[in-house]
C-alpha atoms as a PDB file:
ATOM      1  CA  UNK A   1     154.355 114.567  56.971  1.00  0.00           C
ATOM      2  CA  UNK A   2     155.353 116.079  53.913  1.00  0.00           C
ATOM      3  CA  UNK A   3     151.727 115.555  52.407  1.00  0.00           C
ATOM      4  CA  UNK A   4     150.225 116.763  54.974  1.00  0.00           C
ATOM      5  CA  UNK A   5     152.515 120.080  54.824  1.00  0.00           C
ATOM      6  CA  UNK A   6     151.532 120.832  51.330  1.00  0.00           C
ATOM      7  CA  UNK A   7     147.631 120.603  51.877  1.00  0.00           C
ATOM      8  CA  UNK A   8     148.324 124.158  53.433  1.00  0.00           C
ATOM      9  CA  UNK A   9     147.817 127.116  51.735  1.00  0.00           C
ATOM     10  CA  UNK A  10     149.020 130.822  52.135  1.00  0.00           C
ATOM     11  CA  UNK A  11     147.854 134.236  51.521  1.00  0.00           C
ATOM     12  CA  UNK A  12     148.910 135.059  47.898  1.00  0.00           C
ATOM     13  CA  UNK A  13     148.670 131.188  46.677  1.00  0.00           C
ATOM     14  CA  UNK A  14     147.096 130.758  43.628  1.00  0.00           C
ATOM     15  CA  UNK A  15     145.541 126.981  42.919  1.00  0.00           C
ATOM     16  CA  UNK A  16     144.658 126.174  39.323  1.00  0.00           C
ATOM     17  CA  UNK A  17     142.611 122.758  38.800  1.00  0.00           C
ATOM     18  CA  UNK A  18     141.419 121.252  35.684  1.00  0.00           C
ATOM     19  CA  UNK A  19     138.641 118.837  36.670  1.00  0.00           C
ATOM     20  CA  UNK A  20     135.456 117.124  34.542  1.00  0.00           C
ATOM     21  CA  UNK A  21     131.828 117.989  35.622  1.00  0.00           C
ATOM     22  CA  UNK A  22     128.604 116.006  35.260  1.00  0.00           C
ATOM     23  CA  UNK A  23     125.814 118.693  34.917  1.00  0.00           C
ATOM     24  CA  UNK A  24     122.093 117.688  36.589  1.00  0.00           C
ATOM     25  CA  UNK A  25     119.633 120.089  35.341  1.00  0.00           C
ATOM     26  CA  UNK A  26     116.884 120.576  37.543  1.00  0.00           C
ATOM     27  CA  UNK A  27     114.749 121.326  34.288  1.00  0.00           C
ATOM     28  CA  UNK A  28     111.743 122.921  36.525  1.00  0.00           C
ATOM     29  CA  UNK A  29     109.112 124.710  34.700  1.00  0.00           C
ATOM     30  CA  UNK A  30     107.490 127.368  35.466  1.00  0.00           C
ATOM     31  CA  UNK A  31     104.161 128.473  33.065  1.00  0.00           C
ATOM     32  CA  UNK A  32     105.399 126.475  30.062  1.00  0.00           C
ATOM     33  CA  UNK A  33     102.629 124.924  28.170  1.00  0.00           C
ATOM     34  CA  UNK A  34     104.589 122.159  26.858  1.00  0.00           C
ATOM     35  CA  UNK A  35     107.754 119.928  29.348  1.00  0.00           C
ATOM     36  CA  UNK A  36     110.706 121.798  28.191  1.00  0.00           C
ATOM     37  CA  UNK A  37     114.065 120.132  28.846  1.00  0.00           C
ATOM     38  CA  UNK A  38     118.102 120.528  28.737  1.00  0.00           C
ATOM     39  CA  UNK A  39     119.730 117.428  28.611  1.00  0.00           C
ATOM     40  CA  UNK A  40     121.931 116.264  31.862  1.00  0.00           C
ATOM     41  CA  UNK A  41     125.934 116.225  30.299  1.00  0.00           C
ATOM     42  CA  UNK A  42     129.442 116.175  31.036  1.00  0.00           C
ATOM     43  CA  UNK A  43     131.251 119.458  30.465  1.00  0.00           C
ATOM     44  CA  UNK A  44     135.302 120.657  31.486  1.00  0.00           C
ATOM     45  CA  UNK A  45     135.904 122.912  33.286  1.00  0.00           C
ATOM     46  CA  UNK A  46     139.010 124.765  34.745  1.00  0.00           C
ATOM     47  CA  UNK A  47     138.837 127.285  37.847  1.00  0.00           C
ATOM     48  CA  UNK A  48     141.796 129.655  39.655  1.00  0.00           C
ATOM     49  CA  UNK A  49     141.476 129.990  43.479  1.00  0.00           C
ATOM     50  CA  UNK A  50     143.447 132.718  45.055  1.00  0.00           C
ATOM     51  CA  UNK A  51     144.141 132.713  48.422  1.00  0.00           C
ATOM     52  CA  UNK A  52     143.493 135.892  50.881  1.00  0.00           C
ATOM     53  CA  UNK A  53     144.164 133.658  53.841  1.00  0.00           C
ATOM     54  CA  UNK A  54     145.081 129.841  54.595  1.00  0.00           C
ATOM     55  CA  UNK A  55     141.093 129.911  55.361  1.00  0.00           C
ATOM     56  CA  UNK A  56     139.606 132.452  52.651  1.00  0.00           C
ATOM     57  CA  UNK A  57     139.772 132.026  49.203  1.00  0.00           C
ATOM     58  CA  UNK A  58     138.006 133.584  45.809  1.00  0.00           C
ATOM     59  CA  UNK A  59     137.403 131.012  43.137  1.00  0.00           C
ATOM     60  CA  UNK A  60     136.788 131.586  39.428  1.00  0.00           C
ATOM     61  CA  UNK A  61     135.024 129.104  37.439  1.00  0.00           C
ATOM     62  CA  UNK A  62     135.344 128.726  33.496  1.00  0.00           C
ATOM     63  CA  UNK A  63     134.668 127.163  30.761  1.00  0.00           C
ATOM     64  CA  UNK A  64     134.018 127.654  26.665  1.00  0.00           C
ATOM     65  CA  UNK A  65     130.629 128.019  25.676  1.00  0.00           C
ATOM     66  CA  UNK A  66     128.635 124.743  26.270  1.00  0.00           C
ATOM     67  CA  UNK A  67     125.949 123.024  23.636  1.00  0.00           C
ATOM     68  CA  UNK A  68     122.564 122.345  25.628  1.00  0.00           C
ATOM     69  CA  UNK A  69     120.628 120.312  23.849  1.00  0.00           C
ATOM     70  CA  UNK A  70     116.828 121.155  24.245  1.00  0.00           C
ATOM     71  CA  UNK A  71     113.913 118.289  24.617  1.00  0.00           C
ATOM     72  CA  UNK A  72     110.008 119.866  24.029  1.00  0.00           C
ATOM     73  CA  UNK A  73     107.429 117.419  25.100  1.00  0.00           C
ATOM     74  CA  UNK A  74     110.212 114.416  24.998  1.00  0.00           C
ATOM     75  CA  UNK A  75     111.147 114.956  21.168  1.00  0.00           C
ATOM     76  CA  UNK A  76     115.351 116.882  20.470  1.00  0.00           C
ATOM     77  CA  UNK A  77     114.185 120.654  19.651  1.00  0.00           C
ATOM     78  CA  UNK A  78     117.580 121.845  18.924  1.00  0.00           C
ATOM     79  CA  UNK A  79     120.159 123.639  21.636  1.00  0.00           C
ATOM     80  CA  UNK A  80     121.421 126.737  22.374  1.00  0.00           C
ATOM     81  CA  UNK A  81     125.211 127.812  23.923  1.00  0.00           C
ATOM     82  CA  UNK A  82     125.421 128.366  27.344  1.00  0.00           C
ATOM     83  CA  UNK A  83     128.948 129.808  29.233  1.00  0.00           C
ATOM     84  CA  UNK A  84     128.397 129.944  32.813  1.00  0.00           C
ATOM     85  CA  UNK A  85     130.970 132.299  34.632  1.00  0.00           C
ATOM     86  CA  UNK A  86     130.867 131.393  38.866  1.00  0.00           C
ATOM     87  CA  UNK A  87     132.537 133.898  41.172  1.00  0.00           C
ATOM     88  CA  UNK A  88     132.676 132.112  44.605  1.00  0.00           C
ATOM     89  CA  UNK A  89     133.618 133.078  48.050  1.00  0.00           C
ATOM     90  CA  UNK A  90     135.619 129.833  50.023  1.00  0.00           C
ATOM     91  CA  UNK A  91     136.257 129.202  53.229  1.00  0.00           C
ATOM     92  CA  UNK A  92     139.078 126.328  54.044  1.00  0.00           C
ATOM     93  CA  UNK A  93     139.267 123.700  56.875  1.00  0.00           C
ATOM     94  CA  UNK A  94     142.797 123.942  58.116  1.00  0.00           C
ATOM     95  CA  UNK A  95     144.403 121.336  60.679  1.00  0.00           C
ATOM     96  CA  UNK A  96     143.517 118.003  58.590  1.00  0.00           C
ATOM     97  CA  UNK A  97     146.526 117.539  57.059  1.00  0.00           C
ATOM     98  CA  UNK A  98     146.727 116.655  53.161  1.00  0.00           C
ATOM     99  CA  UNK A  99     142.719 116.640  53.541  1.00  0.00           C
ATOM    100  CA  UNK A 100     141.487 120.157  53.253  1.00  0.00           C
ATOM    101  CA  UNK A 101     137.773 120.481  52.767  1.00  0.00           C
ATOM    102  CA  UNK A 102     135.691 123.777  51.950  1.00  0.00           C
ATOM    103  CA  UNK A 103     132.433 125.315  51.869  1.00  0.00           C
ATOM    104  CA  UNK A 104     131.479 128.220  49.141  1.00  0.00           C
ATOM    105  CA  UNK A 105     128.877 130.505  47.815  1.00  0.00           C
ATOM    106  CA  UNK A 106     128.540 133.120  45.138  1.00  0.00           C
ATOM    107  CA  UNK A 107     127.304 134.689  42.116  1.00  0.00           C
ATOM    108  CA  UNK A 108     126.754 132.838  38.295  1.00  0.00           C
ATOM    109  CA  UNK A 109     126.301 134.541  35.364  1.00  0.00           C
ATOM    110  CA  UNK A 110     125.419 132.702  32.201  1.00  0.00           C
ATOM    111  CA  UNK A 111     125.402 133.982  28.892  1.00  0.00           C
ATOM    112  CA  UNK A 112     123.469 132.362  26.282  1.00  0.00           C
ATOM    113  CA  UNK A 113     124.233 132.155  22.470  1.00  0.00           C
ATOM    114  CA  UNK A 114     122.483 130.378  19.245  1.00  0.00           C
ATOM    115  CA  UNK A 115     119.581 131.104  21.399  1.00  0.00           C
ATOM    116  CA  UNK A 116     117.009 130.800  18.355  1.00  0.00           C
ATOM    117  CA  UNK A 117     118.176 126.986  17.402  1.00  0.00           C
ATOM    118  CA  UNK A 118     115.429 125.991  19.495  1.00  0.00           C
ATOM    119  CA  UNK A 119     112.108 124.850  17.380  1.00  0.00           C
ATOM    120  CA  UNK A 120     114.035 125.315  13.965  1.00  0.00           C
ATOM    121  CA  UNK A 121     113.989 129.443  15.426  1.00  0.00           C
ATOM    122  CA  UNK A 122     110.376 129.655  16.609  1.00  0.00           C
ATOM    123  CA  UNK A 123     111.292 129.320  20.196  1.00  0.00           C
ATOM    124  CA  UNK A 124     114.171 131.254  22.014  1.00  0.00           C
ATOM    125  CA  UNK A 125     115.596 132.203  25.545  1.00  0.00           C
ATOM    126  CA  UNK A 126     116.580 135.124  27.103  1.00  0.00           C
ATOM    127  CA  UNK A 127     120.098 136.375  26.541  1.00  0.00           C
ATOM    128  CA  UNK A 128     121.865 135.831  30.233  1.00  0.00           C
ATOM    129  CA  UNK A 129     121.317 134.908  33.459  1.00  0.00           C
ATOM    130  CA  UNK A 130     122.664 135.666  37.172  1.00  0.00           C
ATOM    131  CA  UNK A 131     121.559 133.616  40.199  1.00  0.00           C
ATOM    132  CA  UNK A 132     123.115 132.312  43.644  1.00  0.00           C
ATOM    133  CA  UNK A 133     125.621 129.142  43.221  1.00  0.00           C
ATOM    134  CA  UNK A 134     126.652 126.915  46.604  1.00  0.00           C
ATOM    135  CA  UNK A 135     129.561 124.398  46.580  1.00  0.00           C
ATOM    136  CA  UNK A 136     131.363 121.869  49.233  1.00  0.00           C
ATOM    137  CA  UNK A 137     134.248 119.811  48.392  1.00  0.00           C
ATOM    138  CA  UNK A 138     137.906 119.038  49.230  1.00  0.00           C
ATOM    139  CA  UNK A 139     141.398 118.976  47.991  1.00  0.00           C
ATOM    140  CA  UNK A 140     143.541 116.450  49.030  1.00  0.00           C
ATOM    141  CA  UNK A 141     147.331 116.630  48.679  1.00  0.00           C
ATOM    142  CA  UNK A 142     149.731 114.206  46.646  1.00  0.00           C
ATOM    143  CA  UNK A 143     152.509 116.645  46.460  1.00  0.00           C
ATOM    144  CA  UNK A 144     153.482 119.993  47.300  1.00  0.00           C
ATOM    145  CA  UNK A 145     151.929 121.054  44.456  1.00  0.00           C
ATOM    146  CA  UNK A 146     149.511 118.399  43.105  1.00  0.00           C
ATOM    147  CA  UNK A 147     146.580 118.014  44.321  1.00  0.00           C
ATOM    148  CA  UNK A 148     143.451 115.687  44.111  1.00  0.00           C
ATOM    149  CA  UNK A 149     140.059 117.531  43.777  1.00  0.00           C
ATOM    150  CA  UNK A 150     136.228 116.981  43.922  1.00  0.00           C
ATOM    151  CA  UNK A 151     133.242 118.932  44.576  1.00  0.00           C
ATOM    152  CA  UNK A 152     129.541 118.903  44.376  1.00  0.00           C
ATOM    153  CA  UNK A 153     127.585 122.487  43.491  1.00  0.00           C
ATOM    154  CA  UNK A 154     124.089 123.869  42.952  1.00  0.00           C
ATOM    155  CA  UNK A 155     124.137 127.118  40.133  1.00  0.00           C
ATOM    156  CA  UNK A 156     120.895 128.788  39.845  1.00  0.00           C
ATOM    157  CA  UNK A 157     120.427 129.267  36.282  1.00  0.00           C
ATOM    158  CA  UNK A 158     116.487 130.504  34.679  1.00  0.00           C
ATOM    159  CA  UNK A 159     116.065 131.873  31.565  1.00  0.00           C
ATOM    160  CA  UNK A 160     112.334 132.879  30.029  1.00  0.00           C
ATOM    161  CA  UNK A 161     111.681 131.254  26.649  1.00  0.00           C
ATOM    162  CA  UNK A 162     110.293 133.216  24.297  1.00  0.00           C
ATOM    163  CA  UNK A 163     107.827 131.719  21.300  1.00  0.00           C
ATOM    164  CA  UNK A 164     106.424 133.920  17.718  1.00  0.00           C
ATOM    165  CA  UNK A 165     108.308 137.105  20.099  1.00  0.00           C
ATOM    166  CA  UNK A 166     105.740 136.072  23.260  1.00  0.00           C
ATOM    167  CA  UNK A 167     107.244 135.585  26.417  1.00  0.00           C
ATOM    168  CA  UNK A 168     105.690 131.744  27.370  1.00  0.00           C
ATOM    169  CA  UNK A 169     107.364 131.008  30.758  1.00  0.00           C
ATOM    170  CA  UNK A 170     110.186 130.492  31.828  1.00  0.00           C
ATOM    171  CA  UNK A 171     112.491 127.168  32.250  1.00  0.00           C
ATOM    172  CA  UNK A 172     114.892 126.958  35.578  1.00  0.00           C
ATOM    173  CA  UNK A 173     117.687 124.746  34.402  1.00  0.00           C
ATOM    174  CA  UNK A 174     119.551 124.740  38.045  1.00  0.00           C
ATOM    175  CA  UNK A 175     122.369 122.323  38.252  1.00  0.00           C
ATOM    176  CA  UNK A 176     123.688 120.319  40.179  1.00  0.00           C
ATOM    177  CA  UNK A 177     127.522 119.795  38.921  1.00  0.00           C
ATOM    178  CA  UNK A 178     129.358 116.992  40.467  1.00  0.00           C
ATOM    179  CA  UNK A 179     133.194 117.278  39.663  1.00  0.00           C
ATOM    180  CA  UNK A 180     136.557 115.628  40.120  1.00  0.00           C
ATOM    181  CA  UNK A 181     140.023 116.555  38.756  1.00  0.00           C
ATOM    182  CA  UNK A 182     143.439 117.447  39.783  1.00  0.00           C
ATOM    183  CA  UNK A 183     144.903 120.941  41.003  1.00  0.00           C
ATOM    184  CA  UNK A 184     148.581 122.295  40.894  1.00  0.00           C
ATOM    185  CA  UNK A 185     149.393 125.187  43.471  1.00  0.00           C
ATOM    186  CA  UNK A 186     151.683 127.710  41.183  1.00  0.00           C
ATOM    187  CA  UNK A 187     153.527 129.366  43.960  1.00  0.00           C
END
């Protein structure tokens, strides 16, 4: 009973969860004459949910700037920095107890840096990028402040690559981040 007490969340909580992601890039490619790739990694990550409602809930996702290492045509090319800001809008199934799944969608912006270490500086992308992200996934209680966590989401990251200051294509990185970690409820 008590578990299933402090699944539930209030207007003015605020939810803090540490957790470790495993990054999919999608690596499509649109117009690039040679297979341009970012390699699939684990990354930390650490994201604050606040509470509006016991239902609705803004989530912040952050992390320090990543290393993506770059593949052209299956050989390393170098990397660039990548930090990857999500802003998501939640909405919380109440009335499961210490189980509390959710559903959410919102904005990413990623800002790229070291973005000529690509092709020992011949290549480059563009500076940022903002796209869609969607996310499921569920807390589940083991105190009235701890919490279990894991989630699965889809960020919509592109970025045009740039070679000899032509614009060649562009690469859509797209992951999909599968995460778990724990959560602690600070009020």
């Amino acid at each position: 009973m008590g578990a299933a007490a402090s699944a539930h969340a209030d207007a003015g909580d605020l939810v803090v969860r540490g957790r470790a992601v495993y990054l999919d890039f999608d690596n499509g490619q649109n117009s690039l004459p040679v297979l341009v790739e970012a390699k699939s990694r684990a990354i930390p990550e650490v994201d604050f949910t606040y509470y509006f409602t016991d239902r609705w809930a803004a989530e912040i996702i952050l992390t320090y700037p990543q290393s993506v290492d770059i593949d052209v045509a299956g050989a390393h090319a170098g990397g660039v920095k990548a930090l990857p800001p999500t802003l998501l809008a939640q909405y919380h199934f109440t009335g499961l107890g210490a189980f509390k799944p959710y559903v959410g969608a919102g904005l990413n912006l990623t800002l790229f840096f070291s973005r000529d270490n690509v092709l020992g500086g011949a290549a480059k992308v563009d500076s940022s990028s903002t796209g869609f992200a969607l996310q499921a996934g569920f807390d589940y209680a083991l105190s009235d402040r701890w919490s279990l966590n894991a989630d699965l989401k889809y960020i919509q990251i592109s970025t045009g690559v740039t070679v000899g200051g032509s614009k060649i294509g562009t690469l859509d990185l797209n992951p999909t981040g599968v995460s778990i970690g724990f959560g602690y409820k600070l009020n």
